[in-house]
PDB file of N, CA and C in Angstrom:
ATOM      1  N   UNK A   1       0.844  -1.162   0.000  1.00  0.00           N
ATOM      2  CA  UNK A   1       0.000   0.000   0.000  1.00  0.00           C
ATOM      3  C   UNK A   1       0.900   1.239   0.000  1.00  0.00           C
ATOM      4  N   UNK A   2       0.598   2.268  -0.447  1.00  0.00           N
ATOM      5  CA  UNK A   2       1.450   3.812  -0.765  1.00  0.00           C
ATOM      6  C   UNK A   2       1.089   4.286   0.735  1.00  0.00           C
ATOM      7  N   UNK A   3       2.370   4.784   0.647  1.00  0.00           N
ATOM      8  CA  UNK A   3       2.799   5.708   1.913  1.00  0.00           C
ATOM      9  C   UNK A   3       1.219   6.672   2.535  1.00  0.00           C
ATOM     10  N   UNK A   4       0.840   7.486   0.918  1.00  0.00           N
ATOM     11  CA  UNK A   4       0.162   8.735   1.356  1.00  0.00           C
ATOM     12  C   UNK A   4      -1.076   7.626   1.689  1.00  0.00           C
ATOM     13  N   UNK A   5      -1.704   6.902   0.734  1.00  0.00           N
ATOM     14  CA  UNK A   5      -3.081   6.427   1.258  1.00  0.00           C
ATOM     15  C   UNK A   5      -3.348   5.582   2.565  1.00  0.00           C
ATOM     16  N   UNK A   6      -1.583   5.143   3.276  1.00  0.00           N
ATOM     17  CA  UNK A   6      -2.114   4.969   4.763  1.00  0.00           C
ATOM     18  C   UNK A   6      -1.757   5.483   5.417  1.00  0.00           C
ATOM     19  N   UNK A   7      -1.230   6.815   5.263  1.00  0.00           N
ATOM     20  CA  UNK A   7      -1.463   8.213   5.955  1.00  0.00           C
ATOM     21  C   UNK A   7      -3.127   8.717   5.990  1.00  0.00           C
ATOM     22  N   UNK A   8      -3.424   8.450   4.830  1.00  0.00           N
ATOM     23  CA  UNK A   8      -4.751   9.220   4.772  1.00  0.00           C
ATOM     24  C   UNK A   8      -6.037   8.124   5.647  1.00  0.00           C
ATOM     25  N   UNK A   9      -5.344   6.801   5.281  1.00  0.00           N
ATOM     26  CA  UNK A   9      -6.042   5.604   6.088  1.00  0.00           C
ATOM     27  C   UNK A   9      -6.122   6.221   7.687  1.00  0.00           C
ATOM     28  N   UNK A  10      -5.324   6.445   8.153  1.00  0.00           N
ATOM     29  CA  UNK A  10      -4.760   6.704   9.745  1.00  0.00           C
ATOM     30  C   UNK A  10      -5.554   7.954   9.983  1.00  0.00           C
ATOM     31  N   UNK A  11      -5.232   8.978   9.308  1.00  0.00           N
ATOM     32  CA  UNK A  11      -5.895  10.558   9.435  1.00  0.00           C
ATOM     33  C   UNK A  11      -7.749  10.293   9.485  1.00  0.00           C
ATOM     34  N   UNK A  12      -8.297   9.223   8.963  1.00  0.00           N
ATOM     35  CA  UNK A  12      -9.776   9.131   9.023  1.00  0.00           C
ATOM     36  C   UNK A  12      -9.775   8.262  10.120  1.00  0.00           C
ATOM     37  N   UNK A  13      -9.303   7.375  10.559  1.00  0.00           N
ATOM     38  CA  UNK A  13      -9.472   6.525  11.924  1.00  0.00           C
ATOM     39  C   UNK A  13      -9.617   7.792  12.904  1.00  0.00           C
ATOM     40  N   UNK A  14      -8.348   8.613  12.949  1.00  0.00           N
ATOM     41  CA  UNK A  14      -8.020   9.454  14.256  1.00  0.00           C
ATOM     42  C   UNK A  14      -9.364  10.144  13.997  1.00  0.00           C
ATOM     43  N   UNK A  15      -9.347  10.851  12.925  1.00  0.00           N
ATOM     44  CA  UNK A  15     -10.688  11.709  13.108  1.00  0.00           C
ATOM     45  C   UNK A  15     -12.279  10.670  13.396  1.00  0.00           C
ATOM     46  N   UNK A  16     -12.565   9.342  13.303  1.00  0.00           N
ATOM     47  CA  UNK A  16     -13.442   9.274  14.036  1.00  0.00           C
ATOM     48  C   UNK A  16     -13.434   8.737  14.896  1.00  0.00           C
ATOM     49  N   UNK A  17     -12.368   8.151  15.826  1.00  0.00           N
ATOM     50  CA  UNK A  17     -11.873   8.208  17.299  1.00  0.00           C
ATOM     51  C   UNK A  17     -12.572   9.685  17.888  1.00  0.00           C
ATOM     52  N   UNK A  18     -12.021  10.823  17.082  1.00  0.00           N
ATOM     53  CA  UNK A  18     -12.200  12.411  17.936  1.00  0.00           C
ATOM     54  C   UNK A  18     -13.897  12.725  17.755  1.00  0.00           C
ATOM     55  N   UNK A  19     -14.515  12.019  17.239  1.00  0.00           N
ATOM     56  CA  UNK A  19     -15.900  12.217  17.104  1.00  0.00           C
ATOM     57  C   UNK A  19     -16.845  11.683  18.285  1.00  0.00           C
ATOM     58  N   UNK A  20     -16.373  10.580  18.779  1.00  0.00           N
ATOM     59  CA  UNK A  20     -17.314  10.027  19.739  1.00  0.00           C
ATOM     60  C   UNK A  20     -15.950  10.651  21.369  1.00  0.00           C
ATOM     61  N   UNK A  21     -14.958  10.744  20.884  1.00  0.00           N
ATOM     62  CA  UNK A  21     -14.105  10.986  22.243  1.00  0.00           C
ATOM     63  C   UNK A  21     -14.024  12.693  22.227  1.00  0.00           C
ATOM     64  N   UNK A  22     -14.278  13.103  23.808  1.00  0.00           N
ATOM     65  CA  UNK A  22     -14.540  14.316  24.025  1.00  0.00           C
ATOM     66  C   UNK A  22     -13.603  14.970  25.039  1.00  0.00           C
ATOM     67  N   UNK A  23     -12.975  15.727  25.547  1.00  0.00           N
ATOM     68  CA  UNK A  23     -12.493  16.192  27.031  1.00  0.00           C
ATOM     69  C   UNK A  23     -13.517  17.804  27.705  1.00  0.00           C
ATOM     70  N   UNK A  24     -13.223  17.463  28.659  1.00  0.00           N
ATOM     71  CA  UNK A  24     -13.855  18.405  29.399  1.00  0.00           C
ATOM     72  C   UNK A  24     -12.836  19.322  30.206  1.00  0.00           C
ATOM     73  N   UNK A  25     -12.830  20.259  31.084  1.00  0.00           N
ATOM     74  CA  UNK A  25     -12.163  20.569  32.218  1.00  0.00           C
ATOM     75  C   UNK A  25     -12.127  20.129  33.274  1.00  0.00           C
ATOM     76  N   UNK A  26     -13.192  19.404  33.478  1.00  0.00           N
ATOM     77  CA  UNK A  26     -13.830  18.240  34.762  1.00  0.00           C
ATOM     78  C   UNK A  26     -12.526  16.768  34.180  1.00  0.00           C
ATOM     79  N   UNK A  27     -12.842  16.626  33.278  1.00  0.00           N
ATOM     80  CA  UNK A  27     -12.160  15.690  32.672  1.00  0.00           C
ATOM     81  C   UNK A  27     -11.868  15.853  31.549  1.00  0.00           C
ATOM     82  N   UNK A  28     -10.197  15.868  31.076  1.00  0.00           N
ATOM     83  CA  UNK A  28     -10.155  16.370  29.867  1.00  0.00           C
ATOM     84  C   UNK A  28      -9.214  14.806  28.929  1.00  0.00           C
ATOM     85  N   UNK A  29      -8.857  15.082  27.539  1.00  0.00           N
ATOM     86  CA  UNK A  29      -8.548  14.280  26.984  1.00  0.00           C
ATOM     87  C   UNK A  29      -7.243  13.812  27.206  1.00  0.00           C
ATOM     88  N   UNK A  30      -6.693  12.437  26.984  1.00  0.00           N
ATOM     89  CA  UNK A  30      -5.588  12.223  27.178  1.00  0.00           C
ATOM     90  C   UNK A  30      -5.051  11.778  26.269  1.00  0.00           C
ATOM     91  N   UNK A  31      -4.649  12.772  25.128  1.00  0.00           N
ATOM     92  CA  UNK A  31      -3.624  12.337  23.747  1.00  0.00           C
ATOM     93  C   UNK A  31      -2.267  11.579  23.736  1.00  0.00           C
ATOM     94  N   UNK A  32      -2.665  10.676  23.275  1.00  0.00           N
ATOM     95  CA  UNK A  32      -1.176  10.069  22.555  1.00  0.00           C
ATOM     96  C   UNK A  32      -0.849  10.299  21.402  1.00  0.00           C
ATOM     97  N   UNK A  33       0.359  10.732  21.370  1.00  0.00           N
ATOM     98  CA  UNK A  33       0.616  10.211  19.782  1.00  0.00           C
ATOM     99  C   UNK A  33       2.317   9.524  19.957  1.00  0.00           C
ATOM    100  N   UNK A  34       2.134   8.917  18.957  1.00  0.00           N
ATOM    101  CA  UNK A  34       3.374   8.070  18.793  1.00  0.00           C
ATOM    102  C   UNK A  34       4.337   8.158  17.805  1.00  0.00           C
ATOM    103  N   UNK A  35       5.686   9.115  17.620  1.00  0.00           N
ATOM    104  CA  UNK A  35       6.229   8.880  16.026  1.00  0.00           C
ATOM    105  C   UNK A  35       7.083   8.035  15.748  1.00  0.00           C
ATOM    106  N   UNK A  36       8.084   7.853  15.152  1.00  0.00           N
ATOM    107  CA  UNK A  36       9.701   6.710  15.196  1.00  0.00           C
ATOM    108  C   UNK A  36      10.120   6.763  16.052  1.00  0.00           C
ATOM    109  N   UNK A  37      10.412   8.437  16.490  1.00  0.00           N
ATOM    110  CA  UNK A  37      11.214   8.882  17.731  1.00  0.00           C
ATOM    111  C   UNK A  37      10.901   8.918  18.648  1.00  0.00           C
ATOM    112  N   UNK A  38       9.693   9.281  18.629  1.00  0.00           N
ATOM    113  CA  UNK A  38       9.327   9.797  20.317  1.00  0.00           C
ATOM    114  C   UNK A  38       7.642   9.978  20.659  1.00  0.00           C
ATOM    115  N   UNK A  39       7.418   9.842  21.821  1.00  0.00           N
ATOM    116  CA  UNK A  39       6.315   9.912  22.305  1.00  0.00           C
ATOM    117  C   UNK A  39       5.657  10.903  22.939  1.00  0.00           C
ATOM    118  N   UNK A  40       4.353  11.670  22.459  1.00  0.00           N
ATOM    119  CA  UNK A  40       3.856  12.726  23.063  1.00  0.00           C
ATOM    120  C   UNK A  40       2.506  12.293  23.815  1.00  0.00           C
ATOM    121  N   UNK A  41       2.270  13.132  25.335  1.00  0.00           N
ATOM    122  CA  UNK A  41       0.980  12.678  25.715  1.00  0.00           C
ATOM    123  C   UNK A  41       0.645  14.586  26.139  1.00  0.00           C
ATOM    124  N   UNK A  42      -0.750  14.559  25.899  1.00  0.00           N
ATOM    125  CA  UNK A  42      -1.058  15.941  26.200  1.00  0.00           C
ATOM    126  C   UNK A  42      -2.767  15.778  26.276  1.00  0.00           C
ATOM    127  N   UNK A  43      -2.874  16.780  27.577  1.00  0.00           N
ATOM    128  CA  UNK A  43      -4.262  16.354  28.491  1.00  0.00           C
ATOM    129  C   UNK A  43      -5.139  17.640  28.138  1.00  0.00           C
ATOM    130  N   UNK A  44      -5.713  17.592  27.250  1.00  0.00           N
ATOM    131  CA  UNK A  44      -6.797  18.790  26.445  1.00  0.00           C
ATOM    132  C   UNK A  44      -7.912  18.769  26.699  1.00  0.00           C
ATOM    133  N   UNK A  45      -8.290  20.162  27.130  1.00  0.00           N
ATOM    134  CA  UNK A  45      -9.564  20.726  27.336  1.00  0.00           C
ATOM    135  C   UNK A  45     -10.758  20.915  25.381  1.00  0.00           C
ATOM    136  N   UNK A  46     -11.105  20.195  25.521  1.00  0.00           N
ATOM    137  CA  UNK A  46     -11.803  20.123  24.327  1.00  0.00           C
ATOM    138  C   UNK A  46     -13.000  21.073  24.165  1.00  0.00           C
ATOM    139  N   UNK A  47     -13.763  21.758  24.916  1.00  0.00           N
ATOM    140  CA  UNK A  47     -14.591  22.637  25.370  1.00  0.00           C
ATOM    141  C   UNK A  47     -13.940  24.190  24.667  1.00  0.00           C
ATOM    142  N   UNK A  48     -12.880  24.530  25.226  1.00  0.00           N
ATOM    143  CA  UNK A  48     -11.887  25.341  25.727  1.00  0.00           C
ATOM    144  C   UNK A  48     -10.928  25.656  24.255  1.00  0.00           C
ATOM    145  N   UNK A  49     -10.131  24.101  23.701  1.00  0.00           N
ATOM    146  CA  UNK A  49      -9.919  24.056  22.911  1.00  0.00           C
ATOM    147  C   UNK A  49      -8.250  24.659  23.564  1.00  0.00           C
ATOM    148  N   UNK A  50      -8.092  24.369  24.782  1.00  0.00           N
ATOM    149  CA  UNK A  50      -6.241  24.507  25.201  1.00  0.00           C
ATOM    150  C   UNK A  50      -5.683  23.375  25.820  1.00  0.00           C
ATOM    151  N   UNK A  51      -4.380  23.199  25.545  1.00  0.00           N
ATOM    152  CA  UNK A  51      -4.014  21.934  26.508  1.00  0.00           C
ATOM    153  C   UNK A  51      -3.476  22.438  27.608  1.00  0.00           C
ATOM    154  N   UNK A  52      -3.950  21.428  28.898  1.00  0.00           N
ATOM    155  CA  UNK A  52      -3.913  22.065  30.332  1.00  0.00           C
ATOM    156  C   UNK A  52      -2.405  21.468  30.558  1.00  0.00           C
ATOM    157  N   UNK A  53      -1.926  20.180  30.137  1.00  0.00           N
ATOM    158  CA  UNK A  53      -0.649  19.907  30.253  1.00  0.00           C
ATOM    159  C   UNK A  53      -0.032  18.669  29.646  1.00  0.00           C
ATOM    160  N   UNK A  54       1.231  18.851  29.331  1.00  0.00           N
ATOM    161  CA  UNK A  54       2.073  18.077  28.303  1.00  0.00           C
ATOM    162  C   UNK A  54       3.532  16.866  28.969  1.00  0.00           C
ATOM    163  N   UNK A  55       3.392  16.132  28.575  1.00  0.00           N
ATOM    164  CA  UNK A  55       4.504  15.384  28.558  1.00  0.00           C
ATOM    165  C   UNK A  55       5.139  14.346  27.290  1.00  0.00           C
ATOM    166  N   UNK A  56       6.688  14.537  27.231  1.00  0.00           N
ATOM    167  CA  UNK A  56       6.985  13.724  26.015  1.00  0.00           C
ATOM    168  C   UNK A  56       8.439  13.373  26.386  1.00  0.00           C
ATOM    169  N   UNK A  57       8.508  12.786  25.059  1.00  0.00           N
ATOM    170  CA  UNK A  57      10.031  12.235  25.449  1.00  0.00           C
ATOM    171  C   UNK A  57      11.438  13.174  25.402  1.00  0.00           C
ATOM    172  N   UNK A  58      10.592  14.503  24.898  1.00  0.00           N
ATOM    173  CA  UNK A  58      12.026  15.053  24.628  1.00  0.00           C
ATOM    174  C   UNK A  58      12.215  15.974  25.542  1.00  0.00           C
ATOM    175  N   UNK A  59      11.392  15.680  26.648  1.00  0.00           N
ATOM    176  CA  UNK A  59      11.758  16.741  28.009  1.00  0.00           C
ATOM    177  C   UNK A  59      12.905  16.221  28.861  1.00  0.00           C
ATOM    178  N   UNK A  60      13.310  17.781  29.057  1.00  0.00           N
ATOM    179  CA  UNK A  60      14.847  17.503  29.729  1.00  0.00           C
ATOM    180  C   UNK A  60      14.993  16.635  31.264  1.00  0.00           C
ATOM    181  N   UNK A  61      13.712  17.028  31.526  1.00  0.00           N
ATOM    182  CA  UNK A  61      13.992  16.213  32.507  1.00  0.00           C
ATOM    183  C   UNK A  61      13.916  14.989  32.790  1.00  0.00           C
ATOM    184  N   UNK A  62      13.263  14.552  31.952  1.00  0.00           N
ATOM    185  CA  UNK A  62      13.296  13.069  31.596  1.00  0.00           C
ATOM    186  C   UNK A  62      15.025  12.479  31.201  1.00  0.00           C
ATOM    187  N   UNK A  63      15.968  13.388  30.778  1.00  0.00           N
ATOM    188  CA  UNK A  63      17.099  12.444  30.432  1.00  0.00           C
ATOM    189  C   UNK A  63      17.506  11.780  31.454  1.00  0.00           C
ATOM    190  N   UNK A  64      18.609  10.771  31.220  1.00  0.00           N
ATOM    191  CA  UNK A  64      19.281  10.412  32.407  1.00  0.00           C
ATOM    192  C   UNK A  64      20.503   9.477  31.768  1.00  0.00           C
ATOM    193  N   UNK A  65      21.498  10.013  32.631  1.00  0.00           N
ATOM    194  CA  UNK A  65      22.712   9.920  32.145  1.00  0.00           C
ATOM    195  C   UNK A  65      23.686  10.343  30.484  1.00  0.00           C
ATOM    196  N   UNK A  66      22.356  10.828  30.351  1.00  0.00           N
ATOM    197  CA  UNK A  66      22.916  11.544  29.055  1.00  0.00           C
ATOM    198  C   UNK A  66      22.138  10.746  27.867  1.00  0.00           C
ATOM    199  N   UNK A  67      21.238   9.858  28.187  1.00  0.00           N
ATOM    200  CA  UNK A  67      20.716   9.223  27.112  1.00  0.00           C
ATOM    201  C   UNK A  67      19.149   9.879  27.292  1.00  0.00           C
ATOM    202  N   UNK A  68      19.088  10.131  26.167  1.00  0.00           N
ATOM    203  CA  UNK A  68      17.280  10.668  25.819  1.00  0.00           C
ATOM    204  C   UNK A  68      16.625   9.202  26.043  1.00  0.00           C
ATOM    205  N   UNK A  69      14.824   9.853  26.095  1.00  0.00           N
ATOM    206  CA  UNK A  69      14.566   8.342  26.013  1.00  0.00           C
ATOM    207  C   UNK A  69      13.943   8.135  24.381  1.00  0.00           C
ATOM    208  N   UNK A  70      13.370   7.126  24.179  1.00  0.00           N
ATOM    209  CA  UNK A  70      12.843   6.963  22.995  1.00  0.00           C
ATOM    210  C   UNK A  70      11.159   6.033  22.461  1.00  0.00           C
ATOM    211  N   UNK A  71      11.045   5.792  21.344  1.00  0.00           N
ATOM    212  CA  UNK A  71       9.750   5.408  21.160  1.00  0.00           C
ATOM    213  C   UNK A  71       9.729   3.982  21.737  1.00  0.00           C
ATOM    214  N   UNK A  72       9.931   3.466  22.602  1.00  0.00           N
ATOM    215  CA  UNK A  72       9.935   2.091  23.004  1.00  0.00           C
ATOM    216  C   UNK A  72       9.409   1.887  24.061  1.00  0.00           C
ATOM    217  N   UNK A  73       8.797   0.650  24.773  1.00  0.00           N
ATOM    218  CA  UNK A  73       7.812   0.310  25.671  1.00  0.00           C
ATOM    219  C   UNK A  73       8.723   0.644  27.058  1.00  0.00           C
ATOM    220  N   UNK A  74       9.728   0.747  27.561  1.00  0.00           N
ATOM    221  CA  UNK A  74      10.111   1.356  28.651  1.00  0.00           C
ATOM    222  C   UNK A  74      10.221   3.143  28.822  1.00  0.00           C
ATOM    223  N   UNK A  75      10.166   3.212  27.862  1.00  0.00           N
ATOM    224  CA  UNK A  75      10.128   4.842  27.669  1.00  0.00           C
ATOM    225  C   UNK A  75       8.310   5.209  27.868  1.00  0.00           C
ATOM    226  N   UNK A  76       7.709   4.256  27.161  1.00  0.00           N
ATOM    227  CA  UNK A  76       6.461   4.824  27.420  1.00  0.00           C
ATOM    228  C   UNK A  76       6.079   4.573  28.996  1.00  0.00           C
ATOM    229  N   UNK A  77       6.556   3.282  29.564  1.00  0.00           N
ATOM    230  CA  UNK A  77       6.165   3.265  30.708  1.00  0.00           C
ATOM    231  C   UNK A  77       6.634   4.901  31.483  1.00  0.00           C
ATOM    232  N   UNK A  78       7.641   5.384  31.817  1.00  0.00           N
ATOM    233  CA  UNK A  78       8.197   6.368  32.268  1.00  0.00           C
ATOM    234  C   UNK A  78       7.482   7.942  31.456  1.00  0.00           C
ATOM    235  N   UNK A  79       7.409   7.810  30.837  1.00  0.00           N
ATOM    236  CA  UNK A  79       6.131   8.552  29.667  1.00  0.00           C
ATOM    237  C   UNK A  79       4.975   8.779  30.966  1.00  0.00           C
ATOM    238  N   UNK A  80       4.203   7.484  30.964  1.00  0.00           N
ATOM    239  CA  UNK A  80       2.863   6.971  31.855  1.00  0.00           C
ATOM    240  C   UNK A  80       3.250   8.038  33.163  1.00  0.00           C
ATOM    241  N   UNK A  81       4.267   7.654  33.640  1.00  0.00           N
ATOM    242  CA  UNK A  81       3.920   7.558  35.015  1.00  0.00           C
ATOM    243  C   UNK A  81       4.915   9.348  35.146  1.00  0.00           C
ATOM    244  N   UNK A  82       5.127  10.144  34.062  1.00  0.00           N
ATOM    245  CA  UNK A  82       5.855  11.578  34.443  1.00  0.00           C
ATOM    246  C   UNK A  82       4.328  12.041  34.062  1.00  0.00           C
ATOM    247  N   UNK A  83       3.163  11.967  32.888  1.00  0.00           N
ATOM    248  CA  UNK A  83       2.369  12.210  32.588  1.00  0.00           C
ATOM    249  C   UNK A  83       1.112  12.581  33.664  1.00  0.00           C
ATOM    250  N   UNK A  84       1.028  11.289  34.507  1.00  0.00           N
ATOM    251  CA  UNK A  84       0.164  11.027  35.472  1.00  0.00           C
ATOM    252  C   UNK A  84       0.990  11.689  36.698  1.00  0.00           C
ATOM    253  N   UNK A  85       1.857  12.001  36.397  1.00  0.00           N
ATOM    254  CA  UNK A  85       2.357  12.900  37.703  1.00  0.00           C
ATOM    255  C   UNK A  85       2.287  14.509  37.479  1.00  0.00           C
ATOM    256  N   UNK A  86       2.566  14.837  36.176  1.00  0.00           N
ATOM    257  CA  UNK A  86       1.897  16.777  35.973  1.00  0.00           C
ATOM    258  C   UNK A  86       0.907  16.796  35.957  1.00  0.00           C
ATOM    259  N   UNK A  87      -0.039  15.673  35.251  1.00  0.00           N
ATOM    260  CA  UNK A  87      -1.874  16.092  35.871  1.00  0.00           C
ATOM    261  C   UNK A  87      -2.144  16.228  37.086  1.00  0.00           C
ATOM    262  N   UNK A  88      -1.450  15.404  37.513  1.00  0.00           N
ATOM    263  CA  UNK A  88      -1.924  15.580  39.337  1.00  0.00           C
ATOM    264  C   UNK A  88      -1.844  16.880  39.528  1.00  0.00           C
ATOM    265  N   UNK A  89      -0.637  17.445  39.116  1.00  0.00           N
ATOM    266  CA  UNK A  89       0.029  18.680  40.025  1.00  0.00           C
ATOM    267  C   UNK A  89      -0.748  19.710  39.201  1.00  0.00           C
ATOM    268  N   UNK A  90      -1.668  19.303  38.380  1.00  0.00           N
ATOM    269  CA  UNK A  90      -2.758  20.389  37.703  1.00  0.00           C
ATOM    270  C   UNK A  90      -3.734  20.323  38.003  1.00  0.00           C
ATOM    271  N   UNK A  91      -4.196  19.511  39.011  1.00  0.00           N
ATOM    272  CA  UNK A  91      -5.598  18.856  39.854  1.00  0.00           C
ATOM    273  C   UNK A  91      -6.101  18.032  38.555  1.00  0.00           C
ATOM    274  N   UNK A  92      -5.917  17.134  37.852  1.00  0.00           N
ATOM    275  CA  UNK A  92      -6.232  16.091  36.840  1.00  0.00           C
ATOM    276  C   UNK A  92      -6.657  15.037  37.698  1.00  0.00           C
ATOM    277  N   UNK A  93      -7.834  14.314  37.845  1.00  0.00           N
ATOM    278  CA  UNK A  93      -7.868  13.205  38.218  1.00  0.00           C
ATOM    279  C   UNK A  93      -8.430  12.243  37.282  1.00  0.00           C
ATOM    280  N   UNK A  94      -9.443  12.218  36.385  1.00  0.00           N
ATOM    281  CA  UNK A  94     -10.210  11.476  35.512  1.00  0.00           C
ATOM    282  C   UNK A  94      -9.686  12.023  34.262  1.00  0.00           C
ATOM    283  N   UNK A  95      -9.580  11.154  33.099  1.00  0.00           N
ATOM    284  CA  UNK A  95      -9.266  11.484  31.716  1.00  0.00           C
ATOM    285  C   UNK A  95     -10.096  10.695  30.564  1.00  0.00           C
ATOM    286  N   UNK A  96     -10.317  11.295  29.741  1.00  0.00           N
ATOM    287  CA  UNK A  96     -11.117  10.383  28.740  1.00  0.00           C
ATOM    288  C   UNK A  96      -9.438  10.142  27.652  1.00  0.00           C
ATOM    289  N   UNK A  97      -9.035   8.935  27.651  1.00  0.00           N
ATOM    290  CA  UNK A  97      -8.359   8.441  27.133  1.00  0.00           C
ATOM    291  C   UNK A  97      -7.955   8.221  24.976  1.00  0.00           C
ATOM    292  N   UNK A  98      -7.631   8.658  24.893  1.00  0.00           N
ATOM    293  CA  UNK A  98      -7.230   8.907  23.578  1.00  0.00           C
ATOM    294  C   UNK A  98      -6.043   8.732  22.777  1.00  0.00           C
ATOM    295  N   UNK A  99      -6.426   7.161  22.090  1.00  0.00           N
ATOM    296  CA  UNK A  99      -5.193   6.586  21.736  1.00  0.00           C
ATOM    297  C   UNK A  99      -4.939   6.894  20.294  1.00  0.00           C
ATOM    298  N   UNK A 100      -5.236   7.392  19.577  1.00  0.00           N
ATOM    299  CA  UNK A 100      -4.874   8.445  18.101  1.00  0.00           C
ATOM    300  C   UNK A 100      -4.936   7.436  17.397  1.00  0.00           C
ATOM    301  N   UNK A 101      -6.207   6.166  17.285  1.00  0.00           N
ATOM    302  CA  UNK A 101      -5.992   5.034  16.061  1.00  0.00           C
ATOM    303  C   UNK A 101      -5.198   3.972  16.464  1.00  0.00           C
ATOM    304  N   UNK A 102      -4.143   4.155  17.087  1.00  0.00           N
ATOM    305  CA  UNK A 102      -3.129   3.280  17.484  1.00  0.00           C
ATOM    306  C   UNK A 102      -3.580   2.175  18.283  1.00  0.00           C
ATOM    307  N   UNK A 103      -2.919   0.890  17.907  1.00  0.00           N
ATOM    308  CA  UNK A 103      -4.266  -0.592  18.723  1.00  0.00           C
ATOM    309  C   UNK A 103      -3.534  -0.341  20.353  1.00  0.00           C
ATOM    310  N   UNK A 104      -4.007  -0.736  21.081  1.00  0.00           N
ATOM    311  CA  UNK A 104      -3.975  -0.806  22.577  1.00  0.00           C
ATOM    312  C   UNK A 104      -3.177  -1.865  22.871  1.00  0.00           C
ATOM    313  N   UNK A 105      -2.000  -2.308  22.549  1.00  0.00           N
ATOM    314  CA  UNK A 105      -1.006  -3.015  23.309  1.00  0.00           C
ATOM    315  C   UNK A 105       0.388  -2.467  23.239  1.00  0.00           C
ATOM    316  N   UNK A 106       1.080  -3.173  23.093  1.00  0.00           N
ATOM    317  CA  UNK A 106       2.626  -2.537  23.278  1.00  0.00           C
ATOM    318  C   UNK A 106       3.096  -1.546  24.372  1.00  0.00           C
ATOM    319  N   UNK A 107       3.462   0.045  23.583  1.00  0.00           N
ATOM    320  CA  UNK A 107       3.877   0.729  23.781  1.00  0.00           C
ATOM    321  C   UNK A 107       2.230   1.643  24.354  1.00  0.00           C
ATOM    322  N   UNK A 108       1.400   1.303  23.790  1.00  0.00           N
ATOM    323  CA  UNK A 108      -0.182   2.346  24.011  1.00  0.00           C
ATOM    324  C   UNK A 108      -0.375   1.977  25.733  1.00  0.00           C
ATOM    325  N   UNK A 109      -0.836   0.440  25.712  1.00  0.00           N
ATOM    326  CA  UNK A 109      -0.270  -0.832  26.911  1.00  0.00           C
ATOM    327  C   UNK A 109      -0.393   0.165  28.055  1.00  0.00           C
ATOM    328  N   UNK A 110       1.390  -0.119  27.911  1.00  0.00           N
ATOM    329  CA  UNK A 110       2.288   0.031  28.477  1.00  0.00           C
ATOM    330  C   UNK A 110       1.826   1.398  29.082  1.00  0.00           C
ATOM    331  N   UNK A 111       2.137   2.511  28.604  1.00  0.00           N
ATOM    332  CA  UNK A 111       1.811   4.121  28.854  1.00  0.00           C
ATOM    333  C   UNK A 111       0.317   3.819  29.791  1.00  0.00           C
ATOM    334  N   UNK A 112      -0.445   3.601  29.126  1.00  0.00           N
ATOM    335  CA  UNK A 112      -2.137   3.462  29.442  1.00  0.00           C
ATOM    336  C   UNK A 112      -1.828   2.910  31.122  1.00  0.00           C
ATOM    337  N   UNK A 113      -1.298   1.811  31.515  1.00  0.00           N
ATOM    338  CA  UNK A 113      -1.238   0.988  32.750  1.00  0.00           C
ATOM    339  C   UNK A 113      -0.296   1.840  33.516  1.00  0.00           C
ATOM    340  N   UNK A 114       0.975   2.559  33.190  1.00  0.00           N
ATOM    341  CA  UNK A 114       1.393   2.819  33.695  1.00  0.00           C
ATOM    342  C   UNK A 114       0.640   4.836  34.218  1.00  0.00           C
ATOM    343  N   UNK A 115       0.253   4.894  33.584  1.00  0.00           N
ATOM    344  CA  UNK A 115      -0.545   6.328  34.109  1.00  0.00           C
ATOM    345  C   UNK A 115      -1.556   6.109  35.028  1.00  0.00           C
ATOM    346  N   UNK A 116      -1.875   4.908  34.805  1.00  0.00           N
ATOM    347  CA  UNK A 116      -3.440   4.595  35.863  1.00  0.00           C
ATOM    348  C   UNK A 116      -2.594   3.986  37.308  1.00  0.00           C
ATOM    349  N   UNK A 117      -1.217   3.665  37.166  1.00  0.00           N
ATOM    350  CA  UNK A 117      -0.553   3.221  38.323  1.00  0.00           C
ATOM    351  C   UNK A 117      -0.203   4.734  39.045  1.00  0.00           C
ATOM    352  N   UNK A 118      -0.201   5.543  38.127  1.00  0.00           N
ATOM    353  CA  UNK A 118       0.417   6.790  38.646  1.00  0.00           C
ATOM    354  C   UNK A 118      -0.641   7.780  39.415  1.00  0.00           C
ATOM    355  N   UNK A 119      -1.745   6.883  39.039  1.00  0.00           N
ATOM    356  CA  UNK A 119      -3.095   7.713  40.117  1.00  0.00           C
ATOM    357  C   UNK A 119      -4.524   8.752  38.944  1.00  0.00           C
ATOM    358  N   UNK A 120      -4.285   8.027  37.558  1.00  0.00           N
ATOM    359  CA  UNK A 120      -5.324   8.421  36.690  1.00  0.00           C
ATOM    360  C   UNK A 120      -6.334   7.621  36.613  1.00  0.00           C
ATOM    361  N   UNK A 121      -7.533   7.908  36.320  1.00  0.00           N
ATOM    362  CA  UNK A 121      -8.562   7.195  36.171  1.00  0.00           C
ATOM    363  C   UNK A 121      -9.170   7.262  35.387  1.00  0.00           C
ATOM    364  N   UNK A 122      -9.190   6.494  34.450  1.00  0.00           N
ATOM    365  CA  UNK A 122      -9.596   6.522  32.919  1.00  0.00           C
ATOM    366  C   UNK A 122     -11.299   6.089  32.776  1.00  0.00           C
TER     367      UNK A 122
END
C-alpha cells in the first residue's frame, strides 16, 4: 500500500476516534501520539480548545545519564507515570483516554497501565 493512502487511512481513523471521544475541564482528553522517535501525551480541554498539560520524550527532565529516552515500551512506561504525575500537580484526576488510532497493546499498553498506576482514572 502507498505511503500517502495509509497516511490518509490513519488521518480518518483518528478523526473518528475524535468524534465520539470528548475532554472536558472536569475531565479532559488524554492524547497520545506516537512517532519513530518519540512519544507525546497531552491532556486537552476540548470545550476550551487549550491543553492544560504536556509530557513527552524530549523533556529535559526526563534524560538520564545523558541518554534521551525513545519510542519504546520502557520509555512509554516512564512517559505513563511523568504524565500522570503533571496532571496531578494540575488537579487532573479522571481522563477520557485517547489513543490516536493506534491498537492498545505494546507501547499504548504500556503508557495506558502505567498512568493509571500513577493515580489516573480513565
Amino acid at each position: 500500500m502507498r505511503n500517502d493512502k495509509k497516511q490518509q487511512l490513519a488521518q480518518r481513523r483518528r478523526w473518528r476516534i475524535r468524534q465520539k471521544v470528548q475532554g472536558t475541564r472536569a475531565r479532559p482528553r488524554m492524547s497520545v501520539r506516537f512517532t519513530g522517535q518519540h512519544i507525546y501525551v497531552q491532556f486537552v480541554d476540548d470545550d476550551a480548545g487549550v491543553t492544560l498539560v504536556s509530557a513527552s520524550t524530549r523533556a529535559k527532565a526526563l534524560v538520564t545519564e545523558g541518554k534521551a529516552l525513545k519510542a519504546n515500551v520502557e520509555s512509554a512506561k516512564r512517559i505513563g507515570v511523568a504524565a500522570a504525575e503533571a496532571a496531578k500537580t494540575a488537579g487532573i484526576a479522571q481522563v477520557v483516554f485517547d489513543r490516536s488510532g493506534a491498537r492498545y497493546h505494546g507501547k499504548v499498553k504500556a503508557l495506558a497501565d502505567a498512568a493509571r498506576e500513577g493515580g489516573l482514572k480513565f
